[in-house]
Protein backbone atom coordinates (compact mmCIF):
# COMPACT_ATOMS: atom_id res chain seq x y z
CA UNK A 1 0.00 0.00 0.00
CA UNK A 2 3.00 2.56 1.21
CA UNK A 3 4.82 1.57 -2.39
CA UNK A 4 1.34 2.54 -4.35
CA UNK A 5 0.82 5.64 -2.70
CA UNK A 6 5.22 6.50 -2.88
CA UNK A 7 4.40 5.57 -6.76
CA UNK A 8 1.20 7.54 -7.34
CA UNK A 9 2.75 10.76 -5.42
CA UNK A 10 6.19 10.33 -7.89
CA UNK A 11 3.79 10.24 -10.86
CA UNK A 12 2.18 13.55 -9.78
CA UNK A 13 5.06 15.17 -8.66
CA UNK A 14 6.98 14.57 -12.01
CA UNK A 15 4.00 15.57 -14.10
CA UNK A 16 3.53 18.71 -11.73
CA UNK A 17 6.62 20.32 -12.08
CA UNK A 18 6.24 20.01 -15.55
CA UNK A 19 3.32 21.45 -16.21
CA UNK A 20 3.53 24.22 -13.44
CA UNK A 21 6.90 24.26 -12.45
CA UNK A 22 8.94 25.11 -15.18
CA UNK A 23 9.88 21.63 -16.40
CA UNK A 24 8.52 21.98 -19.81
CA UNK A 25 10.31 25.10 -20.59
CA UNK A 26 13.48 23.53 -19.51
CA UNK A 27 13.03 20.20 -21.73
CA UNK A 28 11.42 21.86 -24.83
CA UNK A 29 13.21 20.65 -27.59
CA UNK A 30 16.02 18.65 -25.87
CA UNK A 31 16.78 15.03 -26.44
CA UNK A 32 16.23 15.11 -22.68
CA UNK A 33 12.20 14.99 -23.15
CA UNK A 34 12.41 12.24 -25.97
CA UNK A 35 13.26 10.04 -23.11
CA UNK A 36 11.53 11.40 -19.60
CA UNK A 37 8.08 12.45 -21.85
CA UNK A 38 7.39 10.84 -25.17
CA UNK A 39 9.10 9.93 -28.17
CA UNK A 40 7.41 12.41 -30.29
CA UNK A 41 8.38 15.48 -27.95
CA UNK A 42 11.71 17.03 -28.54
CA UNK A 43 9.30 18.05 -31.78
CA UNK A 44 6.69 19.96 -29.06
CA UNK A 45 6.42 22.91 -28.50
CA UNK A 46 6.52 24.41 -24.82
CA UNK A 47 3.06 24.18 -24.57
CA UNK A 48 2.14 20.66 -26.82
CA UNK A 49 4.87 19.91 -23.71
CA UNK A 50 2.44 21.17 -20.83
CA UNK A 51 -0.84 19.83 -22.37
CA UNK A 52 0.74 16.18 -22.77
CA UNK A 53 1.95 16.92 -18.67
CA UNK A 54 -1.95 17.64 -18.24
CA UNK A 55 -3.56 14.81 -19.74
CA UNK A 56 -0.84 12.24 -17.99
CA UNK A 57 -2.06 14.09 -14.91
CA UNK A 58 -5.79 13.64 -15.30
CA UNK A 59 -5.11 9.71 -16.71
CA UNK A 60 -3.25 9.31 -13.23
CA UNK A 61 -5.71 11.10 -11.33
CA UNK A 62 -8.68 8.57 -12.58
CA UNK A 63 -5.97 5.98 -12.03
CA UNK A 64 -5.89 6.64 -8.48
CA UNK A 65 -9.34 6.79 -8.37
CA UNK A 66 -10.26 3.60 -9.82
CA UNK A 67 -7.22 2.06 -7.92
CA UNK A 68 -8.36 3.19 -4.85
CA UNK A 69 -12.30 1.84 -5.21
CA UNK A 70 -10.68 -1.23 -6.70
CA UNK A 71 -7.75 -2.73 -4.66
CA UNK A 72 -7.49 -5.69 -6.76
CA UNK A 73 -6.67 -3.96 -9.98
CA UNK A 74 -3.33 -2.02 -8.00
């Protein structure tokens, strides 16, 4: 249970900072974001960055969700 939450909190963390904190600014168009985002992004823009960071947060979000009403599918 501790490792799902530790996981879950990571997830949103990492997908915070880069939508809010700066993160996709700093990986916009580096090889960097190829590998930490998606292997179409070092051809996003700044913002195609931050709206892929928002729907990874909302798909995690419902994760959680679902995860925590269903234990057996964690």
């Amino acid at each position: 249970m501790l490792l799902w939450l530790l996981g879950h909190a990571l997830y949103a963390a990492w997908w915070s900072w880069v939508l809010w904190g700066g993160g996709a600014r700093w990986l916009e168009g580096s090889w960097l974001s190829g590998f930490l985002v998606s292997l179409f992004a070092p051809r996003w823009s700044e913002d195609g960055i931050r709206l892929f960071a928002l729907l990874m947060l909302c798909i995690g979000g419902v994760s959680f969700i679902a995860e925590l009403l269903y234990p057996q599918w964690r």
